[in-house]
Protein backbone atom coordinates (compact mmCIF):
# COMPACT_ATOMS: atom_id res chain seq x y z
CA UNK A 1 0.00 0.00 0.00
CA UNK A 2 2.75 2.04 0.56
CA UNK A 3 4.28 1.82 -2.75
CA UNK A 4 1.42 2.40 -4.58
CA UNK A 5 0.66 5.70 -2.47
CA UNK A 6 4.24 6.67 -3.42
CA UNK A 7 2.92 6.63 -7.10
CA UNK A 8 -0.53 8.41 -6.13
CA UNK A 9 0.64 11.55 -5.27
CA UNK A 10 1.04 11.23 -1.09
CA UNK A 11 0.70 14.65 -0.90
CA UNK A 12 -2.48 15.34 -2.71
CA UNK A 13 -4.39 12.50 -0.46
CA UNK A 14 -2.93 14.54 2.65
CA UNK A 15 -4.24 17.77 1.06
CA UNK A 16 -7.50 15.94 0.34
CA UNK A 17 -7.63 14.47 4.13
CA UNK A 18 -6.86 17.99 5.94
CA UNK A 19 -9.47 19.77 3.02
CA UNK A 20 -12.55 17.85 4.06
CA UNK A 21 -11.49 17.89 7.40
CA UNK A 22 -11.10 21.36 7.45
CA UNK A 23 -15.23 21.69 6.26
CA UNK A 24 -16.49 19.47 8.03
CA UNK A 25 -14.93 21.26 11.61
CA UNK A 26 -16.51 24.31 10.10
CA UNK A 27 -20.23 23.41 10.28
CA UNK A 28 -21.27 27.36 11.02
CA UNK A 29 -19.40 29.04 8.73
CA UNK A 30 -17.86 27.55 6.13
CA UNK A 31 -19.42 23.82 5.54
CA UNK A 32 -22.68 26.09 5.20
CA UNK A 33 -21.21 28.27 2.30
CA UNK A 34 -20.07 24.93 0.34
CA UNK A 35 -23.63 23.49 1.03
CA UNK A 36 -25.54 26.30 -0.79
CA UNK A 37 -22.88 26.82 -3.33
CA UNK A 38 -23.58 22.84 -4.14
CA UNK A 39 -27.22 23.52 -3.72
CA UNK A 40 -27.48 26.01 -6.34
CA UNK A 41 -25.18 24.10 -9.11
CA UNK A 42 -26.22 20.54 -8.19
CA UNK A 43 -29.37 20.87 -6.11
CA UNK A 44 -28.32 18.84 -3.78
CA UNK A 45 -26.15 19.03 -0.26
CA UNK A 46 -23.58 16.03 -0.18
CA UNK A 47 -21.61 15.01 2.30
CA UNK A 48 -17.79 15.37 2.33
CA UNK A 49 -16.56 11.86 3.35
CA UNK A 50 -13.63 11.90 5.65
CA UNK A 51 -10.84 9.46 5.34
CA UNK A 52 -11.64 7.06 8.58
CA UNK A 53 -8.66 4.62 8.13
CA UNK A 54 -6.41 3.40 5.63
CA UNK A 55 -8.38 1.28 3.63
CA UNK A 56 -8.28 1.92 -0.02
CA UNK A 57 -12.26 2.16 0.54
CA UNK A 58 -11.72 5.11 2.58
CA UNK A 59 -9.18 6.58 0.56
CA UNK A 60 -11.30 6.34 -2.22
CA UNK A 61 -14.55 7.82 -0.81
CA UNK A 62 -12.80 11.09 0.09
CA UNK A 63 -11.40 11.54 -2.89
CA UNK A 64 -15.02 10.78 -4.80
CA UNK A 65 -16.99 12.92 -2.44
CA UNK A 66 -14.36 15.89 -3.29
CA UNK A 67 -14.43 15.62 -7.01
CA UNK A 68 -18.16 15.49 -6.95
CA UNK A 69 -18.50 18.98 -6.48
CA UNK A 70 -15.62 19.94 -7.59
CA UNK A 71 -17.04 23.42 -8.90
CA UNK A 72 -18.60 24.36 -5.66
CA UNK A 73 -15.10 24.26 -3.64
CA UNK A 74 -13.93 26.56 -6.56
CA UNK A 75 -17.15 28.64 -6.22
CA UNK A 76 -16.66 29.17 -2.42
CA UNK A 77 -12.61 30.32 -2.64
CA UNK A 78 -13.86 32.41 -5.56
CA UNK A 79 -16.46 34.41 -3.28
CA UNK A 80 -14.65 34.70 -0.28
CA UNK A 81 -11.10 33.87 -0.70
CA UNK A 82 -10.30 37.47 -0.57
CA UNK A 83 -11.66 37.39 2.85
CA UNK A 84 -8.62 38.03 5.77
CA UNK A 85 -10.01 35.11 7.70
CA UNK A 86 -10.25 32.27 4.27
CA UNK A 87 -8.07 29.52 5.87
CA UNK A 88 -5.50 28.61 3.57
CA UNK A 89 -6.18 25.04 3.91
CA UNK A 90 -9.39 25.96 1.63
CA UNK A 91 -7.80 27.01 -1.16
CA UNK A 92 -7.87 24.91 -4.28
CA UNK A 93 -6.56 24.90 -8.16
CA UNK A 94 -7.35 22.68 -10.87
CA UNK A 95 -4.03 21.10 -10.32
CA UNK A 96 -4.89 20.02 -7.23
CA UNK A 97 -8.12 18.84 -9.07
CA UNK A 98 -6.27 17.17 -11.61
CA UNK A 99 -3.85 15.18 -9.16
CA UNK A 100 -6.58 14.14 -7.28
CA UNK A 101 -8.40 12.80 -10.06
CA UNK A 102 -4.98 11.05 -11.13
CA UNK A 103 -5.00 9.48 -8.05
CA UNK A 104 -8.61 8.20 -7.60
CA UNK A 105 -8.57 6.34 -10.59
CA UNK A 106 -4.82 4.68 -9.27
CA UNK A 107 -7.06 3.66 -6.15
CA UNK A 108 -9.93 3.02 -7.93
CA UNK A 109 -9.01 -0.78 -8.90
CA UNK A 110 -7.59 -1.45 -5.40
CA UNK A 111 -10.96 -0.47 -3.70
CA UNK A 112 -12.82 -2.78 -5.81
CA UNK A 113 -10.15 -5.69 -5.35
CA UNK A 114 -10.65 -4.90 -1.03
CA UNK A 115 -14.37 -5.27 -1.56
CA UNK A 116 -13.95 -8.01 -3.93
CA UNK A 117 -11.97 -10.45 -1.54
CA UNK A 118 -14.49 -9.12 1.61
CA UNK A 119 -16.45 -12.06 0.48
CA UNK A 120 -16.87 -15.50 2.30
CA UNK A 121 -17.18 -17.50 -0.63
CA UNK A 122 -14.00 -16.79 -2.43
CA UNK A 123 -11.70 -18.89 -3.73
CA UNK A 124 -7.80 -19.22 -5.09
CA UNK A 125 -9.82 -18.63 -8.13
CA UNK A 126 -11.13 -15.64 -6.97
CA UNK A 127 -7.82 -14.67 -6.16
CA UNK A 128 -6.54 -14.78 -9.65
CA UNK A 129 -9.40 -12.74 -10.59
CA UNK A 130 -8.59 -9.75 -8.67
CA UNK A 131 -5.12 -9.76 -9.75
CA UNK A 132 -6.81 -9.59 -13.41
CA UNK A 133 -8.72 -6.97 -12.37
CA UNK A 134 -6.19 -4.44 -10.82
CA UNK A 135 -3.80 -5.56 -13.66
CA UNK A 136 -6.62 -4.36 -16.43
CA UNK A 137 -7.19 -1.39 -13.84
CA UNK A 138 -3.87 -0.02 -13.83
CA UNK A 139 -3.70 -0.27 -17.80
CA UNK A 140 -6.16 2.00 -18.36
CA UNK A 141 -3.86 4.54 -16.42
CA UNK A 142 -2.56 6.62 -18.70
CA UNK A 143 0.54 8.01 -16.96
CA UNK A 144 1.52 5.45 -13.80
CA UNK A 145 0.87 2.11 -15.71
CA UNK A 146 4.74 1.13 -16.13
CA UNK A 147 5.06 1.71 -12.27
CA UNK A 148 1.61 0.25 -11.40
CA UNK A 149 1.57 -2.86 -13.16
CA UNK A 150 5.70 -3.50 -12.27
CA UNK A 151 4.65 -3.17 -8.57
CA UNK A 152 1.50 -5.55 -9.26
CA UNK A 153 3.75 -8.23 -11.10
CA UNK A 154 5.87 -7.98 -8.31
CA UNK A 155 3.17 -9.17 -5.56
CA UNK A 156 1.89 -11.76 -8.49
CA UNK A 157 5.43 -13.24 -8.55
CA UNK A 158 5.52 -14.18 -4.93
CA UNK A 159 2.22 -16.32 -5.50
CA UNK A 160 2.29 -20.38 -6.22
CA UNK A 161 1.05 -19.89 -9.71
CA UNK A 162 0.37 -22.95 -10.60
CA UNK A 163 -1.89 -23.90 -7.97
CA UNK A 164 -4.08 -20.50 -8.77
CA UNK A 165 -4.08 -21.04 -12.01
CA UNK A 166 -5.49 -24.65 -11.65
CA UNK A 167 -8.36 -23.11 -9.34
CA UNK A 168 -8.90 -20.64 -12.04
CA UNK A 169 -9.54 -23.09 -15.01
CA UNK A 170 -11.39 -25.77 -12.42
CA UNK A 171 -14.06 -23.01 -11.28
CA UNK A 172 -16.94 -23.10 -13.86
CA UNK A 173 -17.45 -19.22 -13.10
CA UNK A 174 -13.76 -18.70 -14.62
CA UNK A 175 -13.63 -21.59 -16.95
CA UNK A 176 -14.57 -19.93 -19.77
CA UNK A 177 -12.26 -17.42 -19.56
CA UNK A 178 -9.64 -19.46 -18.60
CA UNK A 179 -10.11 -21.49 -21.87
CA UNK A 180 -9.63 -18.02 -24.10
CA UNK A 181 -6.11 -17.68 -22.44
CA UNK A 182 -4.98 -20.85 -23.27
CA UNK A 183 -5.78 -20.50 -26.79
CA UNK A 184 -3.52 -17.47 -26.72
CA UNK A 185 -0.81 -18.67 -24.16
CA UNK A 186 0.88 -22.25 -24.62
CA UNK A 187 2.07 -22.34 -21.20
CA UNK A 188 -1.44 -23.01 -20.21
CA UNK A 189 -1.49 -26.56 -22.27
CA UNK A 190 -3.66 -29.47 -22.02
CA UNK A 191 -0.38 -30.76 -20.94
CA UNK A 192 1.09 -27.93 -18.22
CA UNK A 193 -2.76 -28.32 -16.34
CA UNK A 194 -2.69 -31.93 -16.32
CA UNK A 195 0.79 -31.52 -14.81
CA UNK A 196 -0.36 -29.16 -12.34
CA UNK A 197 -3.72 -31.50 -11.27
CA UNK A 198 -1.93 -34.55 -10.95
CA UNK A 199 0.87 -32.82 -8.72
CA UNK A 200 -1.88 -31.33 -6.63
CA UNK A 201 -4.11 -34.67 -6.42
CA UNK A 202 -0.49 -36.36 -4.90
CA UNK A 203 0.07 -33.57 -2.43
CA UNK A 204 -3.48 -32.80 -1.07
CA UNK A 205 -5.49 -36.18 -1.87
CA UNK A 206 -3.43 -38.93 -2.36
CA UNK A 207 -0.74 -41.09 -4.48
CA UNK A 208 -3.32 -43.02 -7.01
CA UNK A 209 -4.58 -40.46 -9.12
CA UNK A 210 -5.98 -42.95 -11.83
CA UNK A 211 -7.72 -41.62 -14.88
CA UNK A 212 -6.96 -38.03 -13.85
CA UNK A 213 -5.42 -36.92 -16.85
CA UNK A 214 -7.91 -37.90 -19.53
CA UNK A 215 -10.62 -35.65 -16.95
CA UNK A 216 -8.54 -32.96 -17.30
CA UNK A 217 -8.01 -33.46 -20.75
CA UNK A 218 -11.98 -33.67 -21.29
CA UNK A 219 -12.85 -30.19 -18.73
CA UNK A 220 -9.84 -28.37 -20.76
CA UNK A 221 -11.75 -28.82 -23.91
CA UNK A 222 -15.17 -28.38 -22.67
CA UNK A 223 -16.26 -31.92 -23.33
CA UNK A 224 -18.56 -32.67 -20.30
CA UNK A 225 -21.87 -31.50 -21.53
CA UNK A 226 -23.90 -31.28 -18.78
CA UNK A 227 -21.61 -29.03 -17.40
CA UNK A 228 -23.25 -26.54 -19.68
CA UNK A 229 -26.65 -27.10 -17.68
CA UNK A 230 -25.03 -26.70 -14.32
CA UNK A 231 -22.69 -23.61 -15.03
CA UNK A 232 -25.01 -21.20 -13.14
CA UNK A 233 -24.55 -23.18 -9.69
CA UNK A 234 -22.40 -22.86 -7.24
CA UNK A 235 -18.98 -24.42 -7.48
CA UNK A 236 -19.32 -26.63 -4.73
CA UNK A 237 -22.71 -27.95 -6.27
CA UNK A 238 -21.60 -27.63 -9.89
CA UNK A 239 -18.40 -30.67 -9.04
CA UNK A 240 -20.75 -32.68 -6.70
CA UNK A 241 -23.18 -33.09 -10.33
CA UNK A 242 -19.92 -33.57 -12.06
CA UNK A 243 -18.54 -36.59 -9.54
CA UNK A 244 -20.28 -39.57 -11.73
CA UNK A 245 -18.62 -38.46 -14.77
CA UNK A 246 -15.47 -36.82 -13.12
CA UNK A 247 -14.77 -38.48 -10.15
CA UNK A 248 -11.47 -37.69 -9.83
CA UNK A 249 -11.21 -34.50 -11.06
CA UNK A 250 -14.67 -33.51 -9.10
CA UNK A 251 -12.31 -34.04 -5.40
CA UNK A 252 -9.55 -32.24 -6.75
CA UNK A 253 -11.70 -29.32 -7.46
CA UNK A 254 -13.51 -29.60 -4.16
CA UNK A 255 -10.47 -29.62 -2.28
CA UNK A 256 -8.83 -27.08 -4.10
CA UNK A 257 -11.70 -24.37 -3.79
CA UNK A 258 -12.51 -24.86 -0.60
CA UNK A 259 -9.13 -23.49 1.02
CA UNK A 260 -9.91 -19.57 2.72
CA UNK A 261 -7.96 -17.37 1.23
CA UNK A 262 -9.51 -14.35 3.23
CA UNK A 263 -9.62 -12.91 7.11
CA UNK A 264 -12.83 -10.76 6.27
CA UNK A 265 -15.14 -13.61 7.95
CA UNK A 266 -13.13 -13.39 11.37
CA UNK A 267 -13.08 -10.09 11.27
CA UNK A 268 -16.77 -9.83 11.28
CA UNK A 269 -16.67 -12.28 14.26
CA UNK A 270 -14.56 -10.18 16.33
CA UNK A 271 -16.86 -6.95 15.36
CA UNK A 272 -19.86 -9.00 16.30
CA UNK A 273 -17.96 -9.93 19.45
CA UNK A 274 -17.06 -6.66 20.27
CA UNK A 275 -20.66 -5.78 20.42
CA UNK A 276 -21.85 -7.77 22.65
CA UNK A 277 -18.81 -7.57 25.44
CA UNK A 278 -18.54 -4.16 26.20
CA UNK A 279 -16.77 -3.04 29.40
CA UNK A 280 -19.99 -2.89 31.14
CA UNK A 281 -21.25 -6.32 29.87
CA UNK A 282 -18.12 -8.65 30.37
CA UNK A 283 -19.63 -11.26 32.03
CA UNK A 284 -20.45 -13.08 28.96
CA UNK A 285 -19.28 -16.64 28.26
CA UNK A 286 -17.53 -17.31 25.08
CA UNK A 287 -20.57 -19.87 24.07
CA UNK A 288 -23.10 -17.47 25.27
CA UNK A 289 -21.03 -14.93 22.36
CA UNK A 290 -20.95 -17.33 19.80
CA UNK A 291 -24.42 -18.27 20.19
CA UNK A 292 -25.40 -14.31 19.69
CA UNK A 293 -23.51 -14.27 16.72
CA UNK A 294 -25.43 -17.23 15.31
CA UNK A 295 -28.82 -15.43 15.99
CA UNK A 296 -27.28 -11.90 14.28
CA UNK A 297 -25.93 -14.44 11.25
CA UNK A 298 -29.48 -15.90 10.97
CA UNK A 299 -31.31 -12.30 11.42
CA UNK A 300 -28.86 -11.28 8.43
CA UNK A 301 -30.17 -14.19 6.31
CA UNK A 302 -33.26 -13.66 7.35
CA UNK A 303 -32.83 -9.98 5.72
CA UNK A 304 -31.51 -11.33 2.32
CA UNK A 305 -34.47 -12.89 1.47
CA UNK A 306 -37.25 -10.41 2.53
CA UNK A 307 -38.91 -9.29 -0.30
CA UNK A 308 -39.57 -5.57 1.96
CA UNK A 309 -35.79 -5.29 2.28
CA UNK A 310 -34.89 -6.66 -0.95
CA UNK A 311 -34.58 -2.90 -2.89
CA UNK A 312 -32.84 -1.92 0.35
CA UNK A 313 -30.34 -4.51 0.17
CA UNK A 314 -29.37 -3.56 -3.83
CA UNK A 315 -28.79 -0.69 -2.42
CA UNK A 316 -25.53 -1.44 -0.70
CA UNK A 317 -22.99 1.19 -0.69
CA UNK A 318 -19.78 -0.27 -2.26
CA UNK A 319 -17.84 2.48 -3.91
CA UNK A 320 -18.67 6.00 -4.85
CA UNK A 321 -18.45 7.39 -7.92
CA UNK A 322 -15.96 9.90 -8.97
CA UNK A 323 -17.56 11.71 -11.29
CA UNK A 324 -19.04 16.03 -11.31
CA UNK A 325 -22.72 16.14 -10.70
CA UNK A 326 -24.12 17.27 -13.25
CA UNK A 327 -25.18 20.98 -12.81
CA UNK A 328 -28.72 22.25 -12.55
CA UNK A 329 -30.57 23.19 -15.88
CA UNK A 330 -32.05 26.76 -14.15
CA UNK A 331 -34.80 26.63 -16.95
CA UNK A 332 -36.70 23.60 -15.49
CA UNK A 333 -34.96 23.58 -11.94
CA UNK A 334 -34.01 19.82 -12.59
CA UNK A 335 -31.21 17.76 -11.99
CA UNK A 336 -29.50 15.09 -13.37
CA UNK A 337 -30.42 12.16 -10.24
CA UNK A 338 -29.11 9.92 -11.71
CA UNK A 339 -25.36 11.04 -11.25
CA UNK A 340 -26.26 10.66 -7.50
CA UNK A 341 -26.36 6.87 -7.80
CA UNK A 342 -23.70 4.88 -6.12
CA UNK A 343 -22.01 1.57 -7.87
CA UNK A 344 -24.41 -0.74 -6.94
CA UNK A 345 -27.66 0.82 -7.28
CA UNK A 346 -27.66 0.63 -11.35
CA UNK A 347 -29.92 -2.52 -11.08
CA UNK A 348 -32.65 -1.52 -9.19
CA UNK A 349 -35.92 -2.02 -10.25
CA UNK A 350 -35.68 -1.27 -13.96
CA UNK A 351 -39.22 0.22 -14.51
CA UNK A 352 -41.75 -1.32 -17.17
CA UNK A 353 -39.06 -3.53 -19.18
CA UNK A 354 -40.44 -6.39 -17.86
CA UNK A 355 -42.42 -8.01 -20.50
CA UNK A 356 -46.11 -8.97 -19.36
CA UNK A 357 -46.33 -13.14 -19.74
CA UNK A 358 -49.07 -14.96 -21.52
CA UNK A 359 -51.77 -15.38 -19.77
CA UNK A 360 -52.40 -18.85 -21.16
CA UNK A 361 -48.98 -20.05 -21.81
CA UNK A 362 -48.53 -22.63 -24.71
CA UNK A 363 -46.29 -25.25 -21.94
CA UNK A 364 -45.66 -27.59 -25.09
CA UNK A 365 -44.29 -25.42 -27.06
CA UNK A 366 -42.42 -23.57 -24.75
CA UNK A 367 -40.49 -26.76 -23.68
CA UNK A 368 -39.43 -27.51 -27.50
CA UNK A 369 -38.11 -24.15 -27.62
CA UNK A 370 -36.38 -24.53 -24.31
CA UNK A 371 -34.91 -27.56 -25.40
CA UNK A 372 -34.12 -26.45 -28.82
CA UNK A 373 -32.09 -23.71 -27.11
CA UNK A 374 -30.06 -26.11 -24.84
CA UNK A 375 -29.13 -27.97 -27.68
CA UNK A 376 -27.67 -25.17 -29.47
CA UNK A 377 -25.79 -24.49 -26.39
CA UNK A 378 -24.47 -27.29 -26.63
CA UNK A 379 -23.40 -26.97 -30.23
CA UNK A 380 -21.99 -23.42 -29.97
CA UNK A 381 -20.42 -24.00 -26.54
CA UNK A 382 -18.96 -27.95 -26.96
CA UNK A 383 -15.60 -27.68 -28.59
CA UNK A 384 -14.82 -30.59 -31.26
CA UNK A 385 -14.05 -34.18 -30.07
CA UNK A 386 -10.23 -33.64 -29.22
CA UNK A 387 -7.81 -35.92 -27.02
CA UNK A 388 -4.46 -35.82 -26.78
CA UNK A 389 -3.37 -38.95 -24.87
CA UNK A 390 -1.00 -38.16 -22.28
CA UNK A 391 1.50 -40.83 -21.54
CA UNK A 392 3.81 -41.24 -18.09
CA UNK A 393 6.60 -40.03 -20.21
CA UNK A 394 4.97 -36.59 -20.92
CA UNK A 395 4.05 -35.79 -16.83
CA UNK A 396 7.05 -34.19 -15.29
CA UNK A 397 9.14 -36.26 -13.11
CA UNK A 398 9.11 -34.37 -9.92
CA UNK A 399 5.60 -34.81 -10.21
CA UNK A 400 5.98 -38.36 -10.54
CA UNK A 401 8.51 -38.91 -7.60
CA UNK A 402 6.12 -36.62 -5.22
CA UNK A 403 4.31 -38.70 -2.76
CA UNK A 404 1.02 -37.72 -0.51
CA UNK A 405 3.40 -38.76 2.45
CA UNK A 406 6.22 -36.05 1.86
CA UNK A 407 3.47 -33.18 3.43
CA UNK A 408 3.95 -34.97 6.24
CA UNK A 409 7.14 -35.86 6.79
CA UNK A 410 7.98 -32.46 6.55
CA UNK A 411 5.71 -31.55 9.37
CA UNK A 412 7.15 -34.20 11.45
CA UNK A 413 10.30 -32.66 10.99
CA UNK A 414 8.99 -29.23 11.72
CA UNK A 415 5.92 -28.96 13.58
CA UNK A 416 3.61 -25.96 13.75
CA UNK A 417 4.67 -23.78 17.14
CA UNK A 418 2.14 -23.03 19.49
CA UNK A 419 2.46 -19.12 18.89
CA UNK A 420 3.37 -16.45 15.82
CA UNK A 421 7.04 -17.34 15.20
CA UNK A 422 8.10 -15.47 12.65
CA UNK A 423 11.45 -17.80 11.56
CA UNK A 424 9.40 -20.71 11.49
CA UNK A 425 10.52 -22.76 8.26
CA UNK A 426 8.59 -22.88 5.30
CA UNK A 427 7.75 -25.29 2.66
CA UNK A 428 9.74 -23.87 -0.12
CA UNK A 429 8.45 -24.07 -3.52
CA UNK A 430 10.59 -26.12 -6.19
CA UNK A 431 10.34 -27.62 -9.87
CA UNK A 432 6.87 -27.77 -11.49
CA UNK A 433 5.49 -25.24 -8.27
CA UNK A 434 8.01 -22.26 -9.09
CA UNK A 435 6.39 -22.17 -12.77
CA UNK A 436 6.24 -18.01 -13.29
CA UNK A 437 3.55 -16.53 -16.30
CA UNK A 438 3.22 -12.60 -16.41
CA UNK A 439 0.19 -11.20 -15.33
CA UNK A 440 0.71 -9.42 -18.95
CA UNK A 441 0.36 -12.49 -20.16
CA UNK A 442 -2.83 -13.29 -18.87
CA UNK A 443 -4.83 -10.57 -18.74
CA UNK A 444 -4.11 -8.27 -21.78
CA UNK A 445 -7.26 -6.17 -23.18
CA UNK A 446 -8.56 -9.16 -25.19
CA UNK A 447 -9.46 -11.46 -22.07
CA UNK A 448 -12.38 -10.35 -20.69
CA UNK A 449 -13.45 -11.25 -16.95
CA UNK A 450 -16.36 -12.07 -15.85
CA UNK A 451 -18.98 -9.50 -14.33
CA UNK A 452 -17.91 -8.89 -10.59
CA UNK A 453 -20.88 -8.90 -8.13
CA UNK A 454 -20.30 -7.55 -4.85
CA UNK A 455 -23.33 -8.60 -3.07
């Protein structure tokens, strides 16, 4: 975080930091003045958002709620900045408005990657993702992408690529995608995956990985077609449908997406915890905690799925825009609400484009048409009957000699310690695991991600 606020102008987020601050500590004189100057341009008050912590979030939000109303700051220095008493801290420029923009859309990327891996269901697929994402991100930048994207292949370096990259192509969300950079990349071959799946089956599952390779072989080229059918579910679900045909590669998949690869979830749990022991209510046992926390979980669920909260709930506040309102057309008095709207919000209840169903529906005829549309799923989507039989001699042979038994051994030989100890020795990578591909690589403009929900 560091570096990259090195790159983003440290000084402008300061500026923008002691700016808002400044405002906000001025709610009778000068908060007041910025209000109606956005009232009459915008008709509307906002609020300046204050950075709270360090999160990129936070950053972010501060930035946004500044650039927003960019013209009213201007408007306000340009009535009274004459004035002997204008604190100096309230003076702007459009320089200051240009670096800050600069710097927004450097953060930008990074916000949505913290909200992105806030979720409990991600995966080392989802992980892979984000690095997409922020790598994509920091393209776009037109004058800090060399720095950007050095600092992000730096990070990406440290990772065990090939074990993301296997939860990548195994997650039927990423699949897809996955198969359009193999067709561009050869070191994402039929033959480098089943390398990678049969020296992940030995070191998480077990020695005999039997027909492994021909599964992989028939997933890489999109030959399981009921996969097609199940795509939509989740990945947990989607392998468990797969296991009859894919037995092998269905537990590999299982395992492999099910490791966390987030702290958000405990971090809730200590929030939650640290609302129900307070210094005046202490007493608590830690079941009695835990069992509040259920009932808040449940209440939360609960929540999801009430149809009165439901507009309320696509609602949710995840990062705010950067963009000017768009000034008040004086002729009619109206604004431009829409501006207002938060990322998020843009699928709410699209009015009247819901088409009004039949009121006697033809059922026969709507299940040949359903069919008929599977079935040319299947031919547009099914790739043609390939299979490249892969022999002992083609699998690497340090994936050969690894055994399920080495994990271990090496545990034996160096337990985990009962507390944080920082020299404690590693596993270090080697062979087949220290395989490096460039984010560059991966993700240039022609791969295209899947939509990102944050909900």
């Amino acid at each position: 975080m560091k570096d990259v606020f090195k790159v983003v102008y440290i000084e402008v987020v300061n500026r923008a930091r002691i700016l808002v601050t400044k405002y906000n500590a001025s709610t009778s004189k000068w908060l007041p003045r910025l209000d109606n100057e956005s009232k009459g341009l915008y008709g509307l008050t906002p609020t300046l958002l204050r950075i709270i912590d360090v999160g990129w979030n936070s950053v972010q939000a501060t930035m946004a709620s500044i650039l927003r109303i960019r013209l009213s700051f201007k408007m306000v220095q340009a009535k009274y900045g004459g004035d002997a008493d204008f604190p100096k801290e309230l003076k702007v420029d459009d320089t200051f408005f240009n670096h800050l923009e600069d710097a927004e859309m450097v953060i930008r990327p990074l916000t949505l990657a913290s909200f992105q891996m806030q979720q409990d269901s991600n995966t080392l697929a989802d992980v892979l993702d984000m690095f997409g994402r922020l790598y994509q991100g920091f393209c776009i930048h037109e004058f800090h992408k060399l720095e950007l994207t050095q600092l992000l292949e730096k990070r990406w370096k440290q990772q065990e690529q090939p074990l993301l990259l296997l939860a990548f192509m195994l997650h039927p969300k990423y699949a897809s995608t996955f198969r359009s950079m193999a067709i561009i990349d050869s070191r994402l071959s039929v033959m480098s995956m089943t390398n990678y799946a049969i020296l992940y089956y030995k070191k998480f599952i077990g020695d005999d990985f039997g027909d492994l390779p021909s599964q992989v072989n028939k997933w890489y080229y999109n030959q399981f077609p009921e996969a097609v059918l199940y795509a939509s579910q989740e990945h947990f679900r989607f392998w468990n449908t797969l296991e009859s045909s894919a037995d092998r590669l269905s537990t590999l998949a299982s395992k492999i997406l099910s490791f966390i690869v987030q702290t958000a979830t405990c971090e809730r749990l200590f929030s939650a915890f640290g609302n129900f022991i307070t210094k005046k209510r202490n007493r608590f046992s830690s079941d009695k905690a835990h069992y509040l926390t259920q009932v808040k979980r449940q209440v939360n669920r609960l929540d999801e799925i009430d149809e009165n909260r439901a507009i309320y709930l696509m609602k949710k506040v995840r990062m705010v825009k950067s963009t000017e309102y768009k000034k008040l057309d004086h002729n009619n008095e109206l604004g431009d609400d829409d501006n207002v709207l938060l990322i998020g919000e843009e699928n709410v209840a699209e009015e009247n484009n819901i088409e009004e169903a039949d009121e006697n529906p033809n059922l026969v005829g709507d299940l040949v048409d359903e069919w008929s549309q599977i079935l040319q799923l299947f031919q547009e989507e099914l790739c043609e009957e390939q299979t490249e039989n892969i022999s002992q001699q083609q699998v690497a042979q340090d994936v050969l000699d690894l055994k399920y038994s080495d994990g271990s051994d090496f545990r034996e030989l160096h337990p985990y310690p009962d507390w944080n100890d920082p020299n404690y020795k590693q596993e270090k990578l080697k062979n087949t695991r220290t395989i490096k591909i460039e984010l560059s690589a991966l993700f240039h403009s022609e791969i295209v991600l899947p939509e990102l929900n944050l909900d």
